[in-house]
Every structure is written in C-alpha cells, then in structure tokens.
Protein backbone atom coordinates (compact mmCIF):
# COMPACT_ATOMS: atom_id res chain seq x y z
CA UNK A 1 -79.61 -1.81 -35.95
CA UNK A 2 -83.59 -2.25 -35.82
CA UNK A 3 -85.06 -3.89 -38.80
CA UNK A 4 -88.34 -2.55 -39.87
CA UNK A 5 -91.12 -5.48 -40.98
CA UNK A 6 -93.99 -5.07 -43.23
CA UNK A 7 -96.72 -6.41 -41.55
CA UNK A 8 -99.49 -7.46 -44.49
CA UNK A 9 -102.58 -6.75 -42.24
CA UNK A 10 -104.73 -3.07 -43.16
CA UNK A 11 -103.36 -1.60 -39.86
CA UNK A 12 -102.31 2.24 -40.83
CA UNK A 13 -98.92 1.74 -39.09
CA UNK A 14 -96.74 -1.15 -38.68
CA UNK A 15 -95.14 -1.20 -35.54
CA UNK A 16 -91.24 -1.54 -35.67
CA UNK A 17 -90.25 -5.54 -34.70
CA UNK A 18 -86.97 -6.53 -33.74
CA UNK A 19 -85.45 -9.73 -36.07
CA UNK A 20 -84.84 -12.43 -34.70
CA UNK A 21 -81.60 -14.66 -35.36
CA UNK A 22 -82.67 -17.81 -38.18
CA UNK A 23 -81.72 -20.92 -37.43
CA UNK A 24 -78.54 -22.98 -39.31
CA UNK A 25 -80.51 -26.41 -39.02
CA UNK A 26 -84.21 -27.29 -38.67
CA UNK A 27 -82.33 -30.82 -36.80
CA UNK A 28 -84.53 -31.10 -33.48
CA UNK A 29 -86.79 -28.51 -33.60
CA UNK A 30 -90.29 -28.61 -34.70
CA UNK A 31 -91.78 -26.39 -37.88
CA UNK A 32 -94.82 -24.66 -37.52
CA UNK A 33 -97.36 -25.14 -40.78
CA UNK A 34 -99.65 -22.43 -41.13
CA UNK A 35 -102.31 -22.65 -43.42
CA UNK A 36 -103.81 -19.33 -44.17
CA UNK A 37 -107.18 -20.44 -46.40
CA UNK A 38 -105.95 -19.42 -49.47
CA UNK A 39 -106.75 -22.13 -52.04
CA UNK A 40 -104.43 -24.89 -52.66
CA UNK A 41 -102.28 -23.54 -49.52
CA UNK A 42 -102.80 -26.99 -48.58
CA UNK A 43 -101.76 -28.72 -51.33
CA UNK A 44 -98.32 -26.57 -50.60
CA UNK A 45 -98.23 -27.52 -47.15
CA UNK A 46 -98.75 -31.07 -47.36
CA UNK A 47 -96.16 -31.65 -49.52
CA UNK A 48 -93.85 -29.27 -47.26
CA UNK A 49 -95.00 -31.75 -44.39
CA UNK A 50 -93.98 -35.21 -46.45
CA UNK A 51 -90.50 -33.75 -47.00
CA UNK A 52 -89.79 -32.51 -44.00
CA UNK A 53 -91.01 -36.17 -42.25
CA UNK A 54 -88.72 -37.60 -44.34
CA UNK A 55 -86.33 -35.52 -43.02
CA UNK A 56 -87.04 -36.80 -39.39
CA UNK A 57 -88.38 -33.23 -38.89
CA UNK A 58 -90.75 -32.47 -36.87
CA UNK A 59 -93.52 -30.37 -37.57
CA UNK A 60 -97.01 -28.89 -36.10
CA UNK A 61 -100.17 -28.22 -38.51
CA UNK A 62 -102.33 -24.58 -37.64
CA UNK A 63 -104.91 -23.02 -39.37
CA UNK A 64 -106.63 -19.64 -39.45
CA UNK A 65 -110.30 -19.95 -39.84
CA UNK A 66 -110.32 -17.70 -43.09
CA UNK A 67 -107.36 -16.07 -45.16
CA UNK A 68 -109.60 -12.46 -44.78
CA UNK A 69 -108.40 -11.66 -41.33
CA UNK A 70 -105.59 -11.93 -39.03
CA UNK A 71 -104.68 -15.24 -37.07
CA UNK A 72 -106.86 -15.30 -33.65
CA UNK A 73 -104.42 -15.32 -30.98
CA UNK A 74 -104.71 -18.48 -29.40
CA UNK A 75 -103.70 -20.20 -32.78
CA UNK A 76 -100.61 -17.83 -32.73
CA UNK A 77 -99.90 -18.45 -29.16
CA UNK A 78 -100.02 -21.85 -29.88
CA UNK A 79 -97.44 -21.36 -32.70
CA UNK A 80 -95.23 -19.48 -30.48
CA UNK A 81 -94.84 -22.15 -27.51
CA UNK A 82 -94.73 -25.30 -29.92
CA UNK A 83 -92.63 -24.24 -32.62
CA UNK A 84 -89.28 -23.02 -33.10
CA UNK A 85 -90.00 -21.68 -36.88
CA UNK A 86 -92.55 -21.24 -38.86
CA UNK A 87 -94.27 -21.77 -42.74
CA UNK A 88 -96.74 -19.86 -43.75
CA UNK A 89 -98.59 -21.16 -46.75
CA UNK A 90 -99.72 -18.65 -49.11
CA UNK A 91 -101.09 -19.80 -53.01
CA UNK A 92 -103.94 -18.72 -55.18
C-alpha cells in the first residue's frame, strides 16, 4: 500500500513518498528540533528540548533561515544523518 503525503511547499504536484515505520521508544536515539521561523516556534521547542533532557533524550537543534521557503538542503541532510526522528515547530 503507498501512502500519499501532502507536502506544504507551493510545488503543483506532490510527489508520492513511501511511510516510513515510527518508532515505539525515543530510548537511544536522538530527536531532531526544527525550528521553522515562525514566531514563538521557539518558545515551543525549547520547552520540547527541557522535557525531553529530562528524559535522558537526546536531541539536535536546526533551523531554517526563514519560515517563507523550504529548508536548504544541507540543514535537511544534516537532519537526516544525525537524527532518527524529527519535530518540527510550527506556532503563530
């Protein structure tokens, strides 16, 4: 079964992405913390990094330089080889 994913940019066609499996436990791997630019995004995040710390989670901090365009790739190739999930902070 292929699962079809919206993809939020303002490309005319998404292109079809496979899902991948979720994990049962964030225990030993590291959580990506993308903060998009959107105000108090943050604010979110920060407190999404405190309680995963406590946690003994460990986590990674990216950023895209403004929330009006897509990620450049070397912050989501960064993403891809340090993480093994990944927050994306959206707020207004």
């Amino acid at each position: 079964m292929t699962t079809i994913l919206l993809d939020p940019t303002a490309a005319r066609a998404s292109p079809a992405r496979q899902r991948v499996a979720g994990h049962r436990s964030l225990e030993g791997l590291t959580v990506g913390l993308l903060d998009i630019r959107k105000r108090q995004g943050d604010v979110v995040l920060d407190h999404l990094e405190r309680l995963l710390g406590e946690r003994g989670i460990r986590t990674g901090r990216y950023a895209k330089p403004t929330f009006t365009k897509p990620a450049p790739g070397a912050v989501i190739d960064r993403i891809a080889t340090e993480c093994d999930a990944v927050v994306e902070g959206l707020a207004d």
